[in-house]
PDB file of N, CA and C in Angstrom:
ATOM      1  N   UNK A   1     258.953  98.771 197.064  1.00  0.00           N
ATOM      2  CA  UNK A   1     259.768  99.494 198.021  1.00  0.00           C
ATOM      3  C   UNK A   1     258.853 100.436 198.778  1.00  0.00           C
ATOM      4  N   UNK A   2     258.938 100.360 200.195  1.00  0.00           N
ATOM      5  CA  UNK A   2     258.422 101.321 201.086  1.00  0.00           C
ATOM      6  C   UNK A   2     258.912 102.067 201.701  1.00  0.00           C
ATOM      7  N   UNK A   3     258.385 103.671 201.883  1.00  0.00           N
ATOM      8  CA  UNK A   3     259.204 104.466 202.737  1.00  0.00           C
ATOM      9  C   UNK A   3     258.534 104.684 204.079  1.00  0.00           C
ATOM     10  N   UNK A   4     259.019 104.622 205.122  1.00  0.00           N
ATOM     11  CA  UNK A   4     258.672 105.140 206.088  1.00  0.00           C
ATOM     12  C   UNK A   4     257.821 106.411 206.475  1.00  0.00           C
ATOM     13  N   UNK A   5     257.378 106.678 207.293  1.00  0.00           N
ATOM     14  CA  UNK A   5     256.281 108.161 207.273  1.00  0.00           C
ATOM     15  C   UNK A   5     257.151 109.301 207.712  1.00  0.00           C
ATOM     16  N   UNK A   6     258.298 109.465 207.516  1.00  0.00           N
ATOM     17  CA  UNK A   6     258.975 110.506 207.631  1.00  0.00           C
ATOM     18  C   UNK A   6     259.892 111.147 206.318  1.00  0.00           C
ATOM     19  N   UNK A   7     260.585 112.559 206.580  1.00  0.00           N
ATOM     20  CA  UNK A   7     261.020 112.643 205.494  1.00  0.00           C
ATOM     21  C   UNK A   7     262.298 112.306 205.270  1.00  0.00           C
ATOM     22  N   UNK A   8     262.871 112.133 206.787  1.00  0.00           N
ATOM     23  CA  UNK A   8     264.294 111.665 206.362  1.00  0.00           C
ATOM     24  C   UNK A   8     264.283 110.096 206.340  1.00  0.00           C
ATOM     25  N   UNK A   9     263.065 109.211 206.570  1.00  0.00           N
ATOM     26  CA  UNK A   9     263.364 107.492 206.968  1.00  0.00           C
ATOM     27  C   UNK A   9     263.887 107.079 205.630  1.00  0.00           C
ATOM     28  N   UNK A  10     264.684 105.789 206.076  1.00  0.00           N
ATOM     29  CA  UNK A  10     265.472 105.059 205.216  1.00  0.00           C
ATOM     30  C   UNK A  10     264.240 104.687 203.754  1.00  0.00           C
ATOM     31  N   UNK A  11     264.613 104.010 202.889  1.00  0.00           N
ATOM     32  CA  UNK A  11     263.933 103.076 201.855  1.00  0.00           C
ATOM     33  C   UNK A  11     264.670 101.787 202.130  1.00  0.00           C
ATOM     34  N   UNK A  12     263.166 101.442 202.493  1.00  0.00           N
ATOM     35  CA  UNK A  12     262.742  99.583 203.118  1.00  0.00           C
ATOM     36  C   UNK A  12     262.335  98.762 201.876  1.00  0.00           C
ATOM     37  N   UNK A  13     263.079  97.998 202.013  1.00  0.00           N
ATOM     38  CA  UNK A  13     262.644  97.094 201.179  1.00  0.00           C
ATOM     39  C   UNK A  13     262.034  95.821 201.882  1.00  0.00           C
ATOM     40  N   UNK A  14     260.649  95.386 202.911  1.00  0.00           N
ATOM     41  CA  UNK A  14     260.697  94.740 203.620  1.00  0.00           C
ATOM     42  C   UNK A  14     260.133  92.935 203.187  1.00  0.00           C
ATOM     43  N   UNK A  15     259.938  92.001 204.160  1.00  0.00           N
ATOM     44  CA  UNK A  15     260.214  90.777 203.472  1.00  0.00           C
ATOM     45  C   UNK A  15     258.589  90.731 203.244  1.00  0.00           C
ATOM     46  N   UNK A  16     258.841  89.561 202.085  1.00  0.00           N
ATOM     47  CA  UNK A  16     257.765  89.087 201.429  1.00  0.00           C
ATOM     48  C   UNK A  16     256.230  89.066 202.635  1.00  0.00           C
ATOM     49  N   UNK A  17     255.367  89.077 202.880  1.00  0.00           N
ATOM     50  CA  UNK A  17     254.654  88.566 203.549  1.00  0.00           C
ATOM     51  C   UNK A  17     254.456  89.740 204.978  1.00  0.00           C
ATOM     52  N   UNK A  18     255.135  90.628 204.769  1.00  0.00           N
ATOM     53  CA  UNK A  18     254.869  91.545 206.254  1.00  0.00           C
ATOM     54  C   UNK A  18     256.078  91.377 207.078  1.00  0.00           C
ATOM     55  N   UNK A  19     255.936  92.067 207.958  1.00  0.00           N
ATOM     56  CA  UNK A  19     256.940  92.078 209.114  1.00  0.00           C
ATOM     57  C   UNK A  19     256.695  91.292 210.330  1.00  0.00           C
ATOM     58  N   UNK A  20     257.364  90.471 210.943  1.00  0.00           N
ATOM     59  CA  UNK A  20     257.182  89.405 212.076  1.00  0.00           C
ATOM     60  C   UNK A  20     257.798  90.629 213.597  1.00  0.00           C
ATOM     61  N   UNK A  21     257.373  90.680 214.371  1.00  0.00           N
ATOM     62  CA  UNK A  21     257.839  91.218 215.450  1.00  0.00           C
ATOM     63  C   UNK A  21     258.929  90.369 216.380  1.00  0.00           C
ATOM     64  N   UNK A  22     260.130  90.637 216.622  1.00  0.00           N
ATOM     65  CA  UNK A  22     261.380  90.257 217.603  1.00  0.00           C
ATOM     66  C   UNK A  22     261.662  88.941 216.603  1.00  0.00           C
ATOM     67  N   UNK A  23     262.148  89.654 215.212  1.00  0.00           N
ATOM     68  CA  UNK A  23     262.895  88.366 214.299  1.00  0.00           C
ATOM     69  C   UNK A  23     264.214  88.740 214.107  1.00  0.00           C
ATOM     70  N   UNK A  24     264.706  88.086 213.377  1.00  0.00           N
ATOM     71  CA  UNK A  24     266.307  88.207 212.743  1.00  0.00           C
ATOM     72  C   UNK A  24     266.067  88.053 211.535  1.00  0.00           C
ATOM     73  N   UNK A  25     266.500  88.950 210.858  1.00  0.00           N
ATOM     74  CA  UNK A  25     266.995  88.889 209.146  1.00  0.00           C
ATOM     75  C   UNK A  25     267.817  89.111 208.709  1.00  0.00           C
ATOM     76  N   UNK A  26     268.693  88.010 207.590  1.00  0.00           N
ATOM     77  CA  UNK A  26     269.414  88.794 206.540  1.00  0.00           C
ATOM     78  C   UNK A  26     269.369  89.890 205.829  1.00  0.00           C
ATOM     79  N   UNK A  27     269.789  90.958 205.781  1.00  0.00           N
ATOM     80  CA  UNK A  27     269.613  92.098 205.492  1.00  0.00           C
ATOM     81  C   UNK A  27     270.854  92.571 204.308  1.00  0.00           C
ATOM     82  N   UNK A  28     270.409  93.736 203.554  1.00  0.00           N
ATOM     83  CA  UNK A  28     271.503  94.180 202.718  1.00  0.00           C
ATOM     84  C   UNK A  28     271.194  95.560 203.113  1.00  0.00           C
ATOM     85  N   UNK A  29     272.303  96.228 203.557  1.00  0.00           N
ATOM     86  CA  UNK A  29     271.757  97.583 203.859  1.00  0.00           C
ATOM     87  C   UNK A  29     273.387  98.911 203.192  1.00  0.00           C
ATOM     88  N   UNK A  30     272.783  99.480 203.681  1.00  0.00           N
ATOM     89  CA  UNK A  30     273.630 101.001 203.363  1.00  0.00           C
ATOM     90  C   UNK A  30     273.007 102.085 204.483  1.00  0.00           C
ATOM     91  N   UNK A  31     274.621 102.891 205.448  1.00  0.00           N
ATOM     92  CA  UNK A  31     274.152 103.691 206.339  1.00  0.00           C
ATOM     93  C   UNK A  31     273.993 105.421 205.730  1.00  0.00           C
ATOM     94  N   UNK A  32     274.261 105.456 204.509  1.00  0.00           N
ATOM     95  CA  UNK A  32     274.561 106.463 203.723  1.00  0.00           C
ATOM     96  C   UNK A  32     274.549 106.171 202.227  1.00  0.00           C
ATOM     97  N   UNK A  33     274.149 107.606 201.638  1.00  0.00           N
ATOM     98  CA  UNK A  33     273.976 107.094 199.656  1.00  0.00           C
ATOM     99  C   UNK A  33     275.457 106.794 199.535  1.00  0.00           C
ATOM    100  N   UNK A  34     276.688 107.365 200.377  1.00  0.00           N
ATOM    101  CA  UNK A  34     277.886 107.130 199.671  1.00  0.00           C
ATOM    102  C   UNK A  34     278.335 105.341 199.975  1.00  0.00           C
ATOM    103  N   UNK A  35     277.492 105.152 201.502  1.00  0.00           N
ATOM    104  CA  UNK A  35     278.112 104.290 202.111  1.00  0.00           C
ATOM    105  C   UNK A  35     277.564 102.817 201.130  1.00  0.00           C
ATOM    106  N   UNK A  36     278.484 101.661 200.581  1.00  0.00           N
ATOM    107  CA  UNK A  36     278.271 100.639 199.996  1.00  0.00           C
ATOM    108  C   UNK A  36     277.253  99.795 200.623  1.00  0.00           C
ATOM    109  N   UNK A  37     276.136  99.402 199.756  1.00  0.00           N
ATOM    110  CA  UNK A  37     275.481  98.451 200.159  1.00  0.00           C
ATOM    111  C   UNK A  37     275.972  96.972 200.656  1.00  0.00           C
ATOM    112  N   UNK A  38     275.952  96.358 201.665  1.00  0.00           N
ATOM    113  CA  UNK A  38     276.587  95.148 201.597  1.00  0.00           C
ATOM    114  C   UNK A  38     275.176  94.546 202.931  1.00  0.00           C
ATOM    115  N   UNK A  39     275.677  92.939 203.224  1.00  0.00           N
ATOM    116  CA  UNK A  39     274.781  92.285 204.201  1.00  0.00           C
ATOM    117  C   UNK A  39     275.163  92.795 205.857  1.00  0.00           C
ATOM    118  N   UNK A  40     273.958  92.573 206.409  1.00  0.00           N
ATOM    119  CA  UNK A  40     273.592  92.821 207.775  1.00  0.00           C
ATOM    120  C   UNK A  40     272.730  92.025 208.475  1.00  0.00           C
ATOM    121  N   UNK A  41     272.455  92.170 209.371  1.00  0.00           N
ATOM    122  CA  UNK A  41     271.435  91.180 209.922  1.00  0.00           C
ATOM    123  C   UNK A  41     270.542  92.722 210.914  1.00  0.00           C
ATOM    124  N   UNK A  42     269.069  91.973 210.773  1.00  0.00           N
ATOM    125  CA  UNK A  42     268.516  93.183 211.323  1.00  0.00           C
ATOM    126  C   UNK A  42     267.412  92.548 211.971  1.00  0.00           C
ATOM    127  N   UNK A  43     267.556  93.111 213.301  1.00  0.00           N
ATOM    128  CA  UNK A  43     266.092  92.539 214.014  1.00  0.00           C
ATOM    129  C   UNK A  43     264.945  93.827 214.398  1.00  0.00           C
ATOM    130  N   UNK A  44     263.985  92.971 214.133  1.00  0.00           N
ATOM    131  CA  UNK A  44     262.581  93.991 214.241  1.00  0.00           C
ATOM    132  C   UNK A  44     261.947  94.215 215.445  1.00  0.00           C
ATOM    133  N   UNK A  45     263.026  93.873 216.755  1.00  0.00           N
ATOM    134  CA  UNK A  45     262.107  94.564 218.262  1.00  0.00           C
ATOM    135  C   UNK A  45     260.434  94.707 217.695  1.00  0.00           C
ATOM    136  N   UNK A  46     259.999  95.334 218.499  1.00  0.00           N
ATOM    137  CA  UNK A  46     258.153  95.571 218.858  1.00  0.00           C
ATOM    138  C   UNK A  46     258.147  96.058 216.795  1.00  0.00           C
ATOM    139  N   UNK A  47     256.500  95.776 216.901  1.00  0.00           N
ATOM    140  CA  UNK A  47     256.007  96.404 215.612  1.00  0.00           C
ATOM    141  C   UNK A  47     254.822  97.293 215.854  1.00  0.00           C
ATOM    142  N   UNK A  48     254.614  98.392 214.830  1.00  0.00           N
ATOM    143  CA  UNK A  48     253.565  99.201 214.942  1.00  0.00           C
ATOM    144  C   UNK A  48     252.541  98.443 215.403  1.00  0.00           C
ATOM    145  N   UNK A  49     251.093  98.875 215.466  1.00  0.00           N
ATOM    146  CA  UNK A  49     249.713  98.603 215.938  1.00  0.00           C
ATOM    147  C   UNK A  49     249.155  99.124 214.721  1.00  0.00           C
ATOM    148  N   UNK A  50     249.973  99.727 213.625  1.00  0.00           N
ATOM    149  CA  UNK A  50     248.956 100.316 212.134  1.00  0.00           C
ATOM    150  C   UNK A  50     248.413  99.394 211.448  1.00  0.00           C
ATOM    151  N   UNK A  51     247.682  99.332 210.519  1.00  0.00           N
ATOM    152  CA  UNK A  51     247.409  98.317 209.680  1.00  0.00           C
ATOM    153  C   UNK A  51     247.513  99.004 208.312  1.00  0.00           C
ATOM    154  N   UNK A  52     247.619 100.081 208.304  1.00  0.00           N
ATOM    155  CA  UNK A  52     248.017 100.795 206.798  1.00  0.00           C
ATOM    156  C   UNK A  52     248.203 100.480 205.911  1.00  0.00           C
ATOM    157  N   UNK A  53     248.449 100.740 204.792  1.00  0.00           N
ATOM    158  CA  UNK A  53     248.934  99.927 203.105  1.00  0.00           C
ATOM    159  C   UNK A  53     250.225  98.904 203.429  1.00  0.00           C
ATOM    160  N   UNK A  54     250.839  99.080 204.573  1.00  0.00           N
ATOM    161  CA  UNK A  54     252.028  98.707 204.316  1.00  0.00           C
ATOM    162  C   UNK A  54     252.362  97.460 205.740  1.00  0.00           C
ATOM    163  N   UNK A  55     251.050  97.608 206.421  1.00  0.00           N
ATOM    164  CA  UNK A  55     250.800  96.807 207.617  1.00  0.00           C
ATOM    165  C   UNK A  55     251.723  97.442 208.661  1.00  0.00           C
ATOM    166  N   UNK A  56     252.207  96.357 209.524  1.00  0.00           N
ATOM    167  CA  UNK A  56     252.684  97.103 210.885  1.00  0.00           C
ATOM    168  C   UNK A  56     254.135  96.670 210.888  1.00  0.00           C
ATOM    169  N   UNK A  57     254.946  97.856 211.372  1.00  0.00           N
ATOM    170  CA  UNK A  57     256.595  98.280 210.913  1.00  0.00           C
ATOM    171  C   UNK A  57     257.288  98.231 211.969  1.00  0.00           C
ATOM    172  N   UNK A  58     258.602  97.707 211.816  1.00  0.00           N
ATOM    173  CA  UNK A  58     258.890  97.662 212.744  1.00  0.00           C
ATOM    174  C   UNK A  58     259.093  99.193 213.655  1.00  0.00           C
ATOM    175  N   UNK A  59     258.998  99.301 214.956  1.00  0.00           N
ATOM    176  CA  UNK A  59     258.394 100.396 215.315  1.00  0.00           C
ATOM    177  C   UNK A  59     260.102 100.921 216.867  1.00  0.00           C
ATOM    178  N   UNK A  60     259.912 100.226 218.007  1.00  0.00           N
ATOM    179  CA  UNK A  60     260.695 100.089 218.537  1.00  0.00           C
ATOM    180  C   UNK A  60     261.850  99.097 218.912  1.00  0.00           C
ATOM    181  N   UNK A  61     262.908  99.388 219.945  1.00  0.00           N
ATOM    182  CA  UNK A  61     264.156  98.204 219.817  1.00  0.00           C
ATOM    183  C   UNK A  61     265.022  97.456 218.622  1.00  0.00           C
ATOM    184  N   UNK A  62     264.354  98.151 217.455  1.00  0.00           N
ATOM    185  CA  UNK A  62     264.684  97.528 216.223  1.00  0.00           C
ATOM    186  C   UNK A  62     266.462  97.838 215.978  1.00  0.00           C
ATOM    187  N   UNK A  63     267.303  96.474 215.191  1.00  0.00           N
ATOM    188  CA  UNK A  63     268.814  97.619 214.984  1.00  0.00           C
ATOM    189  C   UNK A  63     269.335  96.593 213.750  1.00  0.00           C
ATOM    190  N   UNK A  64     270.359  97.506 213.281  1.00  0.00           N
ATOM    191  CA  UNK A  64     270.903  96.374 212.348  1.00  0.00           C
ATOM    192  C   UNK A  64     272.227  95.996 213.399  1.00  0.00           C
ATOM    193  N   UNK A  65     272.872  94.547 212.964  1.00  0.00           N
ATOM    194  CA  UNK A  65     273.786  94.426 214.125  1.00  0.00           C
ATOM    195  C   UNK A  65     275.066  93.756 213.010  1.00  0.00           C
ATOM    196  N   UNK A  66     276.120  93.834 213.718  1.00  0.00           N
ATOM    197  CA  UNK A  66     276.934  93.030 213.026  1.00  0.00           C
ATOM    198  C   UNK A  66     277.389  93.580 211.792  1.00  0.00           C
ATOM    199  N   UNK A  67     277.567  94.882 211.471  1.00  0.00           N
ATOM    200  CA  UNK A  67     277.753  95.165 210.298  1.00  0.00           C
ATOM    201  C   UNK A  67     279.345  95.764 210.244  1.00  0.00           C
ATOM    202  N   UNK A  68     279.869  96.621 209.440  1.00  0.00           N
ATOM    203  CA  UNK A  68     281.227  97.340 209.579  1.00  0.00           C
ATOM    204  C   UNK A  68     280.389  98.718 209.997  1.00  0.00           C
ATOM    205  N   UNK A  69     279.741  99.553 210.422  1.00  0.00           N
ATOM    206  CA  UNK A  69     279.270 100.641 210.438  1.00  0.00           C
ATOM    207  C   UNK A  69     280.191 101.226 211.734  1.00  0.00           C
ATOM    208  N   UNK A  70     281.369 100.389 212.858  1.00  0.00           N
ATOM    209  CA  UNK A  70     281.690 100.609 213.309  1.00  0.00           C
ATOM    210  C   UNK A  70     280.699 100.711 214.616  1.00  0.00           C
ATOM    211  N   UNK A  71     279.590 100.746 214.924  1.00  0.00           N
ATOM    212  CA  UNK A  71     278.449 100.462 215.935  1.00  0.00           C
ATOM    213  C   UNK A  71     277.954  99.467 216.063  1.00  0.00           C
ATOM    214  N   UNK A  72     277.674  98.756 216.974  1.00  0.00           N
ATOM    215  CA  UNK A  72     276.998  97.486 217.297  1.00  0.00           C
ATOM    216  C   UNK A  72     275.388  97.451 216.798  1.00  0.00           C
ATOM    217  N   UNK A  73     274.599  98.083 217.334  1.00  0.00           N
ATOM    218  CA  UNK A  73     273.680  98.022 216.982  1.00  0.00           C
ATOM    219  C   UNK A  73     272.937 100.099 216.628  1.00  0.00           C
ATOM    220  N   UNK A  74     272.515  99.674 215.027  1.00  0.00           N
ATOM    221  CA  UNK A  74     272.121 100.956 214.280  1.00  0.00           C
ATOM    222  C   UNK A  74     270.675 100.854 214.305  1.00  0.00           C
ATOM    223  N   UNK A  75     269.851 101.757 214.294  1.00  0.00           N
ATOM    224  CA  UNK A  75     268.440 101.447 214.573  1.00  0.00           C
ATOM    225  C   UNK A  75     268.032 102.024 212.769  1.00  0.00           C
ATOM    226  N   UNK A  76     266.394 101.239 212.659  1.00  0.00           N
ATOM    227  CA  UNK A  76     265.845 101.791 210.987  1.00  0.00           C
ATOM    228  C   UNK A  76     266.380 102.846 210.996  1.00  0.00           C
ATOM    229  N   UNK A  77     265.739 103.674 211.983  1.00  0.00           N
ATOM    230  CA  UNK A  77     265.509 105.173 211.460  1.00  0.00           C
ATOM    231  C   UNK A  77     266.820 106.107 211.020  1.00  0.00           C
ATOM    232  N   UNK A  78     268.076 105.560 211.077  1.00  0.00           N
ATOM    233  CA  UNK A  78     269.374 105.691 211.501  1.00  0.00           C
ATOM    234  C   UNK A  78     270.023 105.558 209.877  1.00  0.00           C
ATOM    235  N   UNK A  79     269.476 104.807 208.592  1.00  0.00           N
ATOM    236  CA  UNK A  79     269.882 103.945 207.665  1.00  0.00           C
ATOM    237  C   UNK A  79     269.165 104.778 206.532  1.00  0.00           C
ATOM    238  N   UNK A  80     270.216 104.460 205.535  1.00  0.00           N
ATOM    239  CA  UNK A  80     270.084 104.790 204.773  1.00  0.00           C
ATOM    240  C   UNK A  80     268.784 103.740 203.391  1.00  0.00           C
ATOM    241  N   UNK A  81     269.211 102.535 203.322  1.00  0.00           N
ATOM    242  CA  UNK A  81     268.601 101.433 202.740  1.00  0.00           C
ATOM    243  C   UNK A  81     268.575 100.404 203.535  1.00  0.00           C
ATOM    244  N   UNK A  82     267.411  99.447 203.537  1.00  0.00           N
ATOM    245  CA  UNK A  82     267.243  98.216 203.878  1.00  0.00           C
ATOM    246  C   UNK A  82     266.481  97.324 202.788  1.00  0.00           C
ATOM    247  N   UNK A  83     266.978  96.159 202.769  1.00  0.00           N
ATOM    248  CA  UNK A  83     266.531  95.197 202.375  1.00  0.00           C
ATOM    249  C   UNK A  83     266.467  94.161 202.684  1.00  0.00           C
ATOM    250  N   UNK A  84     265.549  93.690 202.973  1.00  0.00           N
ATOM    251  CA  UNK A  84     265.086  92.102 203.295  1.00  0.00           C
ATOM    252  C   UNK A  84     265.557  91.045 202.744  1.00  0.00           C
ATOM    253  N   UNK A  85     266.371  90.377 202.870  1.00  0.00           N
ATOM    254  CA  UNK A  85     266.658  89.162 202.169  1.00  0.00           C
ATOM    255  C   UNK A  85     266.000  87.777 202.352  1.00  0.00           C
ATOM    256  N   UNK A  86     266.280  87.590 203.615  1.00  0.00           N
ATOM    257  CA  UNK A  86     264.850  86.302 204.328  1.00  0.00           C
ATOM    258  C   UNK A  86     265.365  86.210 205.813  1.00  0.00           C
ATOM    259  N   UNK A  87     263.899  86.201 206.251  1.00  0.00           N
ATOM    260  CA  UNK A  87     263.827  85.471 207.209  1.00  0.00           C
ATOM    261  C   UNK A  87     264.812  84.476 208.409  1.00  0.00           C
ATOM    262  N   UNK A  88     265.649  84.718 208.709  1.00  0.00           N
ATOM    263  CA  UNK A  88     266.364  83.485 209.606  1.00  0.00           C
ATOM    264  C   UNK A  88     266.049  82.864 210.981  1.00  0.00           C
ATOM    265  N   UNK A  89     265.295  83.976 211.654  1.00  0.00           N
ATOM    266  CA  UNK A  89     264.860  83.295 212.944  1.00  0.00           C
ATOM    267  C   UNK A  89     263.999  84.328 214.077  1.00  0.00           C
ATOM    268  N   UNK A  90     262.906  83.600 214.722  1.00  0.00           N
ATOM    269  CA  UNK A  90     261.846  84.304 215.316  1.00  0.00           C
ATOM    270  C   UNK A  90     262.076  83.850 216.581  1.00  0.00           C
ATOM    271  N   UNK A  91     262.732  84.810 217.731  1.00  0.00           N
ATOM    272  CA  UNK A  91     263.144  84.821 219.103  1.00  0.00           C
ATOM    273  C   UNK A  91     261.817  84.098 219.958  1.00  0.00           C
ATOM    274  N   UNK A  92     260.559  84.329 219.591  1.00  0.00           N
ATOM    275  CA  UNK A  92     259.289  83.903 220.467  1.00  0.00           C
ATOM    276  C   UNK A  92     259.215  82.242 219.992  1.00  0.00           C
ATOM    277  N   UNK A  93     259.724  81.998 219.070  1.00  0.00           N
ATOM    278  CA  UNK A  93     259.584  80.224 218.820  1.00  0.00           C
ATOM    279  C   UNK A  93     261.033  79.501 219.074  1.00  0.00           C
ATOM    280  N   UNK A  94     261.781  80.073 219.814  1.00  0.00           N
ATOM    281  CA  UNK A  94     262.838  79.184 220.453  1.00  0.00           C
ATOM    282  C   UNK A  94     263.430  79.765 221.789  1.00  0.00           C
ATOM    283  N   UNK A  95     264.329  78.983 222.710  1.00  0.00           N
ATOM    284  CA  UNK A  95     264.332  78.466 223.705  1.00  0.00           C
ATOM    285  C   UNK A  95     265.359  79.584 223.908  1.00  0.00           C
ATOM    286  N   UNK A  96     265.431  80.000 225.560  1.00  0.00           N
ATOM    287  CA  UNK A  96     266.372  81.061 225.530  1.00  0.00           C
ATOM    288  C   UNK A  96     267.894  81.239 225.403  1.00  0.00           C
ATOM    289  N   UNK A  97     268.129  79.726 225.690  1.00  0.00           N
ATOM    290  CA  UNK A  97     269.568  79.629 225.022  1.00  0.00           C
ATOM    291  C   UNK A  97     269.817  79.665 223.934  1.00  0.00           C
ATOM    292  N   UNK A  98     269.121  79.459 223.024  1.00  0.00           N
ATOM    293  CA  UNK A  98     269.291  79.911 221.641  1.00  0.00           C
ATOM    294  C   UNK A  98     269.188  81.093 221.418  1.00  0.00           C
ATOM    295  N   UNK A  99     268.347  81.735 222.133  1.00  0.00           N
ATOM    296  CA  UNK A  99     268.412  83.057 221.674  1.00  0.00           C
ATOM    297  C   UNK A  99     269.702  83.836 221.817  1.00  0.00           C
ATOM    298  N   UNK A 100     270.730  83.417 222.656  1.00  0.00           N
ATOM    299  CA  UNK A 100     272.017  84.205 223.257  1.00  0.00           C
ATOM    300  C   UNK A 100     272.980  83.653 222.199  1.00  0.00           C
ATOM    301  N   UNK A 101     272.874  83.113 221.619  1.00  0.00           N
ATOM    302  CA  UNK A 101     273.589  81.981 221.264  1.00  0.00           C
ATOM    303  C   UNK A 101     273.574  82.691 219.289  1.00  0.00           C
ATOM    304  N   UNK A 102     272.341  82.486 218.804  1.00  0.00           N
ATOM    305  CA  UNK A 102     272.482  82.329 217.290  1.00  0.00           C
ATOM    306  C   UNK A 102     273.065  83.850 216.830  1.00  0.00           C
ATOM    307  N   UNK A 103     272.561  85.159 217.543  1.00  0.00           N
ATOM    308  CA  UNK A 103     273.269  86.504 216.665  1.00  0.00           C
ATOM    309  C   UNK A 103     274.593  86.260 216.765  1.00  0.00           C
ATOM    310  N   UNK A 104     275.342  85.332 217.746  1.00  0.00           N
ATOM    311  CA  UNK A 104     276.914  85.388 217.459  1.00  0.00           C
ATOM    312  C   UNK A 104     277.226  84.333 215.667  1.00  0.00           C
ATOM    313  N   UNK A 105     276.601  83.823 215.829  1.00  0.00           N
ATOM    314  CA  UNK A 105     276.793  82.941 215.032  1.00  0.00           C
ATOM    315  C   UNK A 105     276.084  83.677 213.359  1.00  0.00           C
ATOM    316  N   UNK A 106     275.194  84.188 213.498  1.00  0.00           N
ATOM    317  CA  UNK A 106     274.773  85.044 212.080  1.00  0.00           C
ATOM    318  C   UNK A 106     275.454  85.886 212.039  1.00  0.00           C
ATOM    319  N   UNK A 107     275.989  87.042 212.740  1.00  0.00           N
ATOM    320  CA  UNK A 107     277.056  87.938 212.634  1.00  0.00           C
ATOM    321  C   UNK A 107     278.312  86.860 211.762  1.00  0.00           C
ATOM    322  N   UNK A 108     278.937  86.066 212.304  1.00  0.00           N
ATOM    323  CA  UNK A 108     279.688  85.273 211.971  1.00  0.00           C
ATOM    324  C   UNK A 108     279.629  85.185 210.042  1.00  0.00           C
ATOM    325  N   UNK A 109     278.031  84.711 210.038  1.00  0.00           N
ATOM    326  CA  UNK A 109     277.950  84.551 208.781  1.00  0.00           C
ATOM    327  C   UNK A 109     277.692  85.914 207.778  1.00  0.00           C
ATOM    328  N   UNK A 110     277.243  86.386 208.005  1.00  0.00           N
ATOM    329  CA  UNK A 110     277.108  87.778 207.484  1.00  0.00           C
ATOM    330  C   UNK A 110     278.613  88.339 207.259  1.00  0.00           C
ATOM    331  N   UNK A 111     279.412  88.230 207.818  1.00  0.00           N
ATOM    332  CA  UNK A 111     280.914  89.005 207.982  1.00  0.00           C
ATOM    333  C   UNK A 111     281.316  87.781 206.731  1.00  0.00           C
ATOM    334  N   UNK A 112     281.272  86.782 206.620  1.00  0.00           N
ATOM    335  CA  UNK A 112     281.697  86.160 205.880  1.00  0.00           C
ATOM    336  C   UNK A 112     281.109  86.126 204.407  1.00  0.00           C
ATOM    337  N   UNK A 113     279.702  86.614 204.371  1.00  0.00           N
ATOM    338  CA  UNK A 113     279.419  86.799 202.772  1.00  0.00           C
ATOM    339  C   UNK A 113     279.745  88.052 202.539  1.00  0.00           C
ATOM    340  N   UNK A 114     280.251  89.275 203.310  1.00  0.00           N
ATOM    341  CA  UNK A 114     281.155  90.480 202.911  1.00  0.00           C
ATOM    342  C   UNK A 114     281.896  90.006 202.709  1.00  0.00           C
ATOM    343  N   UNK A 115     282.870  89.248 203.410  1.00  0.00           N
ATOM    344  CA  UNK A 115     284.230  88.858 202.482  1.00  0.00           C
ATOM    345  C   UNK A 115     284.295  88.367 201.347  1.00  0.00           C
ATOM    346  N   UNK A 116     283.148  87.326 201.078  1.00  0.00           N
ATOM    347  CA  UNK A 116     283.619  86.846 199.820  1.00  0.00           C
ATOM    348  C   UNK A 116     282.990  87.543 198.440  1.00  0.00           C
ATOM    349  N   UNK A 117     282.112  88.433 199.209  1.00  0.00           N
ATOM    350  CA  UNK A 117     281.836  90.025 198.137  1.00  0.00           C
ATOM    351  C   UNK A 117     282.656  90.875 197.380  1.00  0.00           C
ATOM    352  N   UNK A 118     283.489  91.183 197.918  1.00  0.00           N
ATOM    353  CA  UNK A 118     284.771  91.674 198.250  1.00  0.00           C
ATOM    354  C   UNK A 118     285.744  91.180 197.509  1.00  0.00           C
ATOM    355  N   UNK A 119     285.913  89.823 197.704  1.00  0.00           N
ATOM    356  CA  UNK A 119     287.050  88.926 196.493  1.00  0.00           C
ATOM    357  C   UNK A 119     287.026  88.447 195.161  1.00  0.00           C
TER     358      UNK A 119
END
């Protein structure tokens, strides 16, 4: 688990292998210690230029989307926990209609493994 270089940033749990710049991930997050952990999808806009212990983070444009937080899109710095679950898709290796196209459809799915969390 990594924390961010601040004192209020979330605890990241980020994916295996580093951070990919302008991806989509399954995510499990929490916007608060009270608030329940459940799935999200979170994309990593631009990444640092650091190479630090922890390599390069996502830095700007970043948000979680699709969640109940009542906001469309929540940025890291905004969150309470993140976690990486995997990988689903890297905006620079597909076509731009896909790109408009798949967050409706992962939102979709994400809302649906809360529900069946839930039951």
């Amino acid at each position: 688990m990594s924390r961010l270089n601040t004192a209020e940033a979330p605890y990241v749990i980020p994916p295996e292998g580093g951070w990919k710049g302008s991806t989509w991930y399954k995510v499990r997050v929490a916007y608060n210690k009270s608030n329940p952990v459940h799935f999200a999808l979170f994309f990593s806009g631009f990444l640092s230029e650091g190479e630090g212990s922890d390599g390069p983070q996502p830095l700007q444009y970043n948000h979680v989307h699709g969640s109940t937080s009542g906001s469309e899109n929540v940025p890291l710095r905004e969150l309470y926990y993140l976690e990486v679950i995997e990988e689903l898709w890297c905006e620079r290796d597909e076509s731009i209609h896909m790109k408009y196209m798949l967050p409706d459809t992962l939102i979709e799915q994400a809302e649906n493994l809360n529900n069946r969390n839930k039951g």
